[in-house]
C-alpha atoms as a PDB file:
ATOM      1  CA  UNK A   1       0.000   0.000   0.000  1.00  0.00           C
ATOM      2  CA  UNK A   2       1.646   3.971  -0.812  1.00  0.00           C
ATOM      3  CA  UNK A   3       2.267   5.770   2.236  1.00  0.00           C
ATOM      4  CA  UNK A   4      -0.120   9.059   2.169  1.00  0.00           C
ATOM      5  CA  UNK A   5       2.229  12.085   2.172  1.00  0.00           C
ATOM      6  CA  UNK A   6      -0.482  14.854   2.876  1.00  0.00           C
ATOM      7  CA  UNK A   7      -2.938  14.744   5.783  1.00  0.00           C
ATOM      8  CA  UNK A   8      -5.863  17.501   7.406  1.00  0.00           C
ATOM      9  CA  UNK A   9      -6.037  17.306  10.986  1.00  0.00           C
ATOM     10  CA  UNK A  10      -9.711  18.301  11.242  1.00  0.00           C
ATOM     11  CA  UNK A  11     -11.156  20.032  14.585  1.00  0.00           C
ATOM     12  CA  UNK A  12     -15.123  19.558  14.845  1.00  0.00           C
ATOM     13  CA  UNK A  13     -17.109  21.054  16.770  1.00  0.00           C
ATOM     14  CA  UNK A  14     -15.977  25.085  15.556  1.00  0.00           C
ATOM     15  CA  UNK A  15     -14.702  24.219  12.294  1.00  0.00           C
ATOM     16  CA  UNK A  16     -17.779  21.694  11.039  1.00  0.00           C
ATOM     17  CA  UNK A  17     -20.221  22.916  13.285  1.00  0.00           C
ATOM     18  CA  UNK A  18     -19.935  26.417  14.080  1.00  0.00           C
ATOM     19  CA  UNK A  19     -21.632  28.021  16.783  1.00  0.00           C
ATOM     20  CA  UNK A  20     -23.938  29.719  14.909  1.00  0.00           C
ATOM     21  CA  UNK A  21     -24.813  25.857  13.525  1.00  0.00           C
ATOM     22  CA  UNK A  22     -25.237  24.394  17.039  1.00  0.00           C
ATOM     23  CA  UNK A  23     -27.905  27.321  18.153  1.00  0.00           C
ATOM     24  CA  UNK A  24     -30.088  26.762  15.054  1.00  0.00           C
ATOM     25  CA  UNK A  25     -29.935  22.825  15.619  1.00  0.00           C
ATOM     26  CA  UNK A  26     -30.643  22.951  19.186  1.00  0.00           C
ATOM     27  CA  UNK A  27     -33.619  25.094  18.559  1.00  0.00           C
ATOM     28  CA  UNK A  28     -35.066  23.324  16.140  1.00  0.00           C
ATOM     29  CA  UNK A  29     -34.186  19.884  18.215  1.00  0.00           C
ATOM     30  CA  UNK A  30     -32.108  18.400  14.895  1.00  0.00           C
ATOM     31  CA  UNK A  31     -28.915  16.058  15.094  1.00  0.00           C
ATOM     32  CA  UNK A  32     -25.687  17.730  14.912  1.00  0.00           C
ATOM     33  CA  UNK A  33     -25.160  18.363  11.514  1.00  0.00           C
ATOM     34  CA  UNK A  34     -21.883  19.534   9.687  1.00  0.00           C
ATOM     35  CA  UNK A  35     -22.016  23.121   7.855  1.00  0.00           C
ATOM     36  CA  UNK A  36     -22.694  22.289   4.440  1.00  0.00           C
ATOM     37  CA  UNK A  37     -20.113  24.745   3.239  1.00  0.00           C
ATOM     38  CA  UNK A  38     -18.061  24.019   5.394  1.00  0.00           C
ATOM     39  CA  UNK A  39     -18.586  20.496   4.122  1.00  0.00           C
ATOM     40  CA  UNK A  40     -18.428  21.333   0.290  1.00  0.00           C
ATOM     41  CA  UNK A  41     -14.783  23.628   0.832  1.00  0.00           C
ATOM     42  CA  UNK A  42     -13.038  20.664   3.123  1.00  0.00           C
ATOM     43  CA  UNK A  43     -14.226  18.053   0.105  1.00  0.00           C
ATOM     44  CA  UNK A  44     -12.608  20.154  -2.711  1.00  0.00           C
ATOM     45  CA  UNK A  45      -9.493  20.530  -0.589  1.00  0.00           C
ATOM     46  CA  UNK A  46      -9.445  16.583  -0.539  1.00  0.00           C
ATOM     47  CA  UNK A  47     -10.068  16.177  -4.190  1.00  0.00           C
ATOM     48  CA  UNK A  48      -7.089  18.660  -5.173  1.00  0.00           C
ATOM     49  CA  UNK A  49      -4.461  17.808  -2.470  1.00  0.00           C
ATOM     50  CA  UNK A  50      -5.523  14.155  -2.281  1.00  0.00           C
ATOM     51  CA  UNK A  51      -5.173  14.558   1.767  1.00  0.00           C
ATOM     52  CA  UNK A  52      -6.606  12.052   4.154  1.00  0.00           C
ATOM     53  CA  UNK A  53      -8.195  13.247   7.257  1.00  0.00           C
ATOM     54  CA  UNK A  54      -6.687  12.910  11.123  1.00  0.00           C
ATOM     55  CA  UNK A  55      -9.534  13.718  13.815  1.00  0.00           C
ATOM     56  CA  UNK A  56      -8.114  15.551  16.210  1.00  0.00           C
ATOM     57  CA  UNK A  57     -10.796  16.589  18.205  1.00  0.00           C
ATOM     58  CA  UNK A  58     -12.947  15.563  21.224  1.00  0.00           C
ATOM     59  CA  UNK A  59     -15.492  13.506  19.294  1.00  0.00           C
ATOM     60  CA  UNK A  60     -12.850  11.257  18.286  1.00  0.00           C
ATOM     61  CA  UNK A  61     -13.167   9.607  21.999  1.00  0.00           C
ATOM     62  CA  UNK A  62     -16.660   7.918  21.099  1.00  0.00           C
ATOM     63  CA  UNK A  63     -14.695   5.485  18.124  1.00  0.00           C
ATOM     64  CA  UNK A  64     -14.388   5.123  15.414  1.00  0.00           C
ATOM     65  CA  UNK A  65     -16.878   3.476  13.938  1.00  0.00           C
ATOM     66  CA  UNK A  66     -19.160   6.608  15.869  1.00  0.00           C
ATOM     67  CA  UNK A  67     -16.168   8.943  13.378  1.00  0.00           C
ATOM     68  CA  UNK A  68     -16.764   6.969  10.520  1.00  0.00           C
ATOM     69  CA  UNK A  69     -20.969   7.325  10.826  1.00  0.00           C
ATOM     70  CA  UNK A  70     -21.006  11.029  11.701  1.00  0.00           C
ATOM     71  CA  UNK A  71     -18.915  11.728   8.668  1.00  0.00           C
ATOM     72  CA  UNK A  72     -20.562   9.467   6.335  1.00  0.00           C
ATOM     73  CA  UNK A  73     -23.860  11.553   7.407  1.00  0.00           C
ATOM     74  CA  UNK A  74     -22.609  14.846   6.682  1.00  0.00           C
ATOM     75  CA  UNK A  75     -21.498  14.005   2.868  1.00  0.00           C
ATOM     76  CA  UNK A  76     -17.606  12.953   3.606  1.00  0.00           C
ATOM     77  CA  UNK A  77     -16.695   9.284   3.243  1.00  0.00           C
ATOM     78  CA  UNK A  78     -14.896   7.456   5.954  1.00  0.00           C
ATOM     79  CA  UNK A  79     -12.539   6.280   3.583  1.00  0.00           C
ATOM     80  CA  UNK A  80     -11.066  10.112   2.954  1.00  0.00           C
ATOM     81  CA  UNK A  81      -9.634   8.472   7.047  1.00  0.00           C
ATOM     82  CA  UNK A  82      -6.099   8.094   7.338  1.00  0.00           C
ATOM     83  CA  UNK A  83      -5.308   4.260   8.263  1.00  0.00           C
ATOM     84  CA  UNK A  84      -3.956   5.793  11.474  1.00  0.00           C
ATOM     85  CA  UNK A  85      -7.444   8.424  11.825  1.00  0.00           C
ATOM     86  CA  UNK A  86      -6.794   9.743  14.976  1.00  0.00           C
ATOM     87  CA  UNK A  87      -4.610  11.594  16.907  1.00  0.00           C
ATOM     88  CA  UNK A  88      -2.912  10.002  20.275  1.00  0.00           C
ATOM     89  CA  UNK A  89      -4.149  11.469  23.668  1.00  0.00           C
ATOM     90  CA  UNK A  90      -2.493  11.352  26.890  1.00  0.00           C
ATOM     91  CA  UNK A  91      -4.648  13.162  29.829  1.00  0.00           C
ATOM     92  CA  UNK A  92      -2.538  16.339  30.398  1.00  0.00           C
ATOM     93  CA  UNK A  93      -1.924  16.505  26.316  1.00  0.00           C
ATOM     94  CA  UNK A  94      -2.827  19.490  24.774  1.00  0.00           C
ATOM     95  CA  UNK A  95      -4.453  19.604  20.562  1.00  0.00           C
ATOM     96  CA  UNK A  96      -0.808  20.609  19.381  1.00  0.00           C
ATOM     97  CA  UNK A  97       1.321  17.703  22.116  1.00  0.00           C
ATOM     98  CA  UNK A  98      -1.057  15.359  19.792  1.00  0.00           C
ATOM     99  CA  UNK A  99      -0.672  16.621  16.924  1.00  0.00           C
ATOM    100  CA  UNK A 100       3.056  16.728  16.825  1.00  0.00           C
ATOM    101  CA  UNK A 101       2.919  13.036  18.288  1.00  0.00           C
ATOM    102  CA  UNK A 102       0.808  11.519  15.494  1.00  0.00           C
ATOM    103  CA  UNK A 103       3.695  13.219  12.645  1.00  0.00           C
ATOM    104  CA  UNK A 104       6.483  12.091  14.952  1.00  0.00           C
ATOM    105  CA  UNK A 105       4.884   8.672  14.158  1.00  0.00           C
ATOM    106  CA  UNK A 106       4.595   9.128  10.336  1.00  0.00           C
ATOM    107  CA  UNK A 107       8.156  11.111   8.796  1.00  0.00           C
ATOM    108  CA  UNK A 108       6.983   9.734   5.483  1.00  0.00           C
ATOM    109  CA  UNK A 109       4.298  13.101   6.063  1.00  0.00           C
ATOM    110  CA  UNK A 110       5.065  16.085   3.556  1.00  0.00           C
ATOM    111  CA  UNK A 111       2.017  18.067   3.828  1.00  0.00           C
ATOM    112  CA  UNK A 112      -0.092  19.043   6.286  1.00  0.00           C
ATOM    113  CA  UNK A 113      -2.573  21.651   7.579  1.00  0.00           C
ATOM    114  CA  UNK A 114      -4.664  21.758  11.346  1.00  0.00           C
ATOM    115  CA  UNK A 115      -8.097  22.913  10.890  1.00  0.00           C
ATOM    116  CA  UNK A 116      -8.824  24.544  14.151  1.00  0.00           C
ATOM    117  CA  UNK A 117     -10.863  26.918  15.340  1.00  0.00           C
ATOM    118  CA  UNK A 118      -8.119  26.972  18.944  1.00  0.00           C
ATOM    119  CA  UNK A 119      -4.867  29.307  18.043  1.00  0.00           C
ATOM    120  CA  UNK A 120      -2.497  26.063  17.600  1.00  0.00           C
ATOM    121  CA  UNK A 121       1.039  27.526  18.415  1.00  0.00           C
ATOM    122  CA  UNK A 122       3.004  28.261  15.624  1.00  0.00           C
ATOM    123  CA  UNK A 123       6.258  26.827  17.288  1.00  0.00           C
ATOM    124  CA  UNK A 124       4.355  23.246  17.403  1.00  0.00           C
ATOM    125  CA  UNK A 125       2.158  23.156  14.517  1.00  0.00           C
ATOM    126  CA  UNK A 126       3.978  24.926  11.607  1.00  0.00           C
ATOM    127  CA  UNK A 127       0.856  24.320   9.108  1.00  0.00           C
ATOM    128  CA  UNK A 128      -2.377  25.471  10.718  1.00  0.00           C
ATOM    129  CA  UNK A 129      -5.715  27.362   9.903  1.00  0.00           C
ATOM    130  CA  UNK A 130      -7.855  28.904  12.553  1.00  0.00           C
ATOM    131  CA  UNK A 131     -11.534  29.117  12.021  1.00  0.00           C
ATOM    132  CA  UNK A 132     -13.777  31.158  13.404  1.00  0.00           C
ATOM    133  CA  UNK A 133     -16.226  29.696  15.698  1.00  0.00           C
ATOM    134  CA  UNK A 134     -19.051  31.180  15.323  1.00  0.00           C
ATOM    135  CA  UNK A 135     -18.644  31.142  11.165  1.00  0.00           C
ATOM    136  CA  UNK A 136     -16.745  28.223  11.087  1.00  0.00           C
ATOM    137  CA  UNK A 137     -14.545  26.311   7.837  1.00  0.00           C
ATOM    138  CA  UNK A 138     -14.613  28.915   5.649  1.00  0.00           C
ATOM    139  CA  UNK A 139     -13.081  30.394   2.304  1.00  0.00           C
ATOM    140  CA  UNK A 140      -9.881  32.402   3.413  1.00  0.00           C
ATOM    141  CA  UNK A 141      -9.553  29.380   5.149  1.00  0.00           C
ATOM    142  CA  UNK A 142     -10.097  26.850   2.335  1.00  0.00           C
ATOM    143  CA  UNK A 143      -7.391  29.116   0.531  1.00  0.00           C
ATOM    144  CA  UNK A 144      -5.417  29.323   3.058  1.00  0.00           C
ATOM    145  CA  UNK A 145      -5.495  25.188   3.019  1.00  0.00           C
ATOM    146  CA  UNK A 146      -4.901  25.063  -0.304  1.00  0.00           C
ATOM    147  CA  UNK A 147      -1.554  26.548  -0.373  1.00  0.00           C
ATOM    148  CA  UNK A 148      -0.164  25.007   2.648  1.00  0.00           C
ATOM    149  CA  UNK A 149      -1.155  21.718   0.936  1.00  0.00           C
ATOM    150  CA  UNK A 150       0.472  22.507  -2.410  1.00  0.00           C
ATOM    151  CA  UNK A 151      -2.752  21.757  -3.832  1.00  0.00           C
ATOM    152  CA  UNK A 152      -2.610  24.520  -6.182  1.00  0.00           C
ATOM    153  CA  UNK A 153       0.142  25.298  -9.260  1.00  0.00           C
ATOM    154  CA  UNK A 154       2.430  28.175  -8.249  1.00  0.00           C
ATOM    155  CA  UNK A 155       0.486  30.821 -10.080  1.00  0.00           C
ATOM    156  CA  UNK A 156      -2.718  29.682  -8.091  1.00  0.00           C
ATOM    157  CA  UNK A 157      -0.801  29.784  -5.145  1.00  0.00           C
ATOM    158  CA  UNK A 158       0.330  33.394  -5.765  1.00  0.00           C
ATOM    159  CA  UNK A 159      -3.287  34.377  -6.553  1.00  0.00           C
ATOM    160  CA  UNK A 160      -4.414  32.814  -3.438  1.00  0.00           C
ATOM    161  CA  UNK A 161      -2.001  34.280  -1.138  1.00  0.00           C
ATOM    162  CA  UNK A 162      -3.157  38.216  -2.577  1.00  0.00           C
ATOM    163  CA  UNK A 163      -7.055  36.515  -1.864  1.00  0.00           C
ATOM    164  CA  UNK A 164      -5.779  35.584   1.496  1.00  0.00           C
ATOM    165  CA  UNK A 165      -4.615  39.130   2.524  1.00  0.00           C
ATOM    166  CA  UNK A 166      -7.419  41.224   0.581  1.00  0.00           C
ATOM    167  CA  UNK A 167      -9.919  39.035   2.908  1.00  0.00           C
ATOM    168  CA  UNK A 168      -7.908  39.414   5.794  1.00  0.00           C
ATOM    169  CA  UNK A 169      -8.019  43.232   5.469  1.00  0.00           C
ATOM    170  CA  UNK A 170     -11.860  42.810   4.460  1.00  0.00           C
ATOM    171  CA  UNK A 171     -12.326  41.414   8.289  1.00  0.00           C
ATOM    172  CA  UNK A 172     -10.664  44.902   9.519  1.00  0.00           C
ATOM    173  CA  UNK A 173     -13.059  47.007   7.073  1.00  0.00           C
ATOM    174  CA  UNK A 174     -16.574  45.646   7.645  1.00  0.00           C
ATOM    175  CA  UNK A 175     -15.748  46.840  11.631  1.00  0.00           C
ATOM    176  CA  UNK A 176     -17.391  50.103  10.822  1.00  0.00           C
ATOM    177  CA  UNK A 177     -19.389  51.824   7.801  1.00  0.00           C
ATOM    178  CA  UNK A 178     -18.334  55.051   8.864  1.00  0.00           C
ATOM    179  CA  UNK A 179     -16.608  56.586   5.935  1.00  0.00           C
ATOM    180  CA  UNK A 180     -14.453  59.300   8.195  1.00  0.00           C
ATOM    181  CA  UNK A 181     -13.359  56.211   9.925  1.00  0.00           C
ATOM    182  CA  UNK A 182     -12.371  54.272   6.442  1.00  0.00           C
ATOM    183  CA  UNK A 183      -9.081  55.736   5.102  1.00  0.00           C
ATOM    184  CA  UNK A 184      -8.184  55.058   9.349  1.00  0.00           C
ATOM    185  CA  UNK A 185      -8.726  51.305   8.973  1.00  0.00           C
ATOM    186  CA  UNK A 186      -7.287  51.459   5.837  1.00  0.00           C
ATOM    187  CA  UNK A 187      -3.778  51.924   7.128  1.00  0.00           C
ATOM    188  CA  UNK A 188      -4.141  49.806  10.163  1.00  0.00           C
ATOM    189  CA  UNK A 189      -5.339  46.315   8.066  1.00  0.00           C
ATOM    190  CA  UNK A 190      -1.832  47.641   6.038  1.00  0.00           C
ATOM    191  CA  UNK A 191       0.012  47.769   9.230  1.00  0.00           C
ATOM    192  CA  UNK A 192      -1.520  44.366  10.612  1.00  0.00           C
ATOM    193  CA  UNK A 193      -1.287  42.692   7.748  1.00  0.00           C
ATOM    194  CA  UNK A 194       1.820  43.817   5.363  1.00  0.00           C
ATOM    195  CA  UNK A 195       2.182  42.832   1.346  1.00  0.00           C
ATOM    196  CA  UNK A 196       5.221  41.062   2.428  1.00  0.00           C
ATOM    197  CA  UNK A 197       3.469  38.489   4.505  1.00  0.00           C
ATOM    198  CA  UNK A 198       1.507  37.548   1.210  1.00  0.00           C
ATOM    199  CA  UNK A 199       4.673  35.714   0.311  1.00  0.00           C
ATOM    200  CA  UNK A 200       5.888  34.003   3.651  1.00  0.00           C
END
C-alpha cells in the first residue's frame, strides 16, 4: 500500500459545526449536523491535495466506527480516514502535544494543515488554519489550506495568497461603515497585515 504524504487534521465542533450551527440545531431539536459549506470547501481541498483526514478533536473519543458514521452523514466518506485516523491522547496533552505526536509517528508526512478553530502555536504546529467559531470552515480558510497543501500550481498559489490578505483586510473594514473612519482602517489592516506576509 503507498504511504499518504499529505494529511488535514480536522477540529469539529468550531470548524464543522460552528456556533452559529449548534444554536439553530438545538432550537429546532435536529442532530448535529456539519455546515454544508463548510462540508463542500473541506471536500474540494481533498479532491485537489488528495489529503486524508486525522480527527483531532474531542469527538474522536466515542470510536471510530461513531467517526466513521457522523462523517458518512454529513457528505464525507470514511474512507477520505487516514489508516492511522486519529490523533494520540495522553490526559494532560494538549491539541498541538497530539498533533506533533501523530507526525512524529509518520516522517513519510510532507504536507499538512490543522483545521482549528483553537490558536495552535506556531512553534508546534507549523501548518495550521484557525476558524472562526461562530462562522466556522470557511473560504480564506479553504485558501489558506490550499496553499499550505500545495494543492494549487504556483500561479494559483500566488493568486491565493493576494485573496488571502485582501480578505484578511476585508475582516478589519466591515468593523465600521463610517466613511471618516475608512481611510483610518485602511492603514491599520496595512500595518496588521503587510504585502510582504503575502509571500511568507
Amino acid at each position: 500500500m503507498e504511504k499518504q504524504s499529505k494529511v488535514i487534521f480536522l477540529d469539529i465542533d468550531g470548524p464543522m459545526i460552528p456556533v452559529r450551527a449548534q444554536l439553530i440545531q438545538q432550537s429546532a431539536g435536529a442532530a448535529r449536523t456539519f455546515d454544508p459549506v463548510a462540508v463542500s470547501l473541506l471536500l474540494d481541498i481533498i479532491s485537489k491535495s488528495g489529503a486524508k483526514l486525522v480527527i483531532s478533536s474531542t469527538i474522536g473519543v466515542h470510536g471510530y466506527e461513531h467517526c466513521c458514521d457522523m462523517l458518512d452523514r454529513n457528505g464525507i466518506s470514511p474512507s477520505n480516514l487516514h489508516q492511522d485516523w486519529i490523533t494520540p491522547r495522553k490526559m494532560s496533552s494538549y491539541r498541538i502535544h497530539e498533533i506533533v505526536w501523530w507526525l512524529d509517528k509518520h516522517p513519510e508526512i510532507t504536507h499538512y494543515v490543522a483545521i482549528d478553530d483553537e490558536q495552535l502555536d506556531i512553534d508546534w504546529v507549523k501548518f495550521a488554519v484557525q476558524c472562526d467559531a461562530y462562522e466556522g470552515f470557511s473560504f480564506r480558510n479553504y485558501l489558506e489550506c490550499a496553499v499550505m497543501l500545495d494543492a494549487v500550481d504556483v500561479e494559483q498559489q500566488d493568486e491565493h495568497r493576494r485573496l488571502i490578505g485582501y480578505l484578511k483586510r476585508r475582516e478589519v473594514w466591515r468593523t465600521t461603515r463610517d466613511d471618516r473612519e475608512r481611510q483610518r482602517l485602511y492603514s491599520i489592516s496595512d500595518e496588521l497585515f503587510p504585502l510582504k506576509d503575502q509571500n511568507d
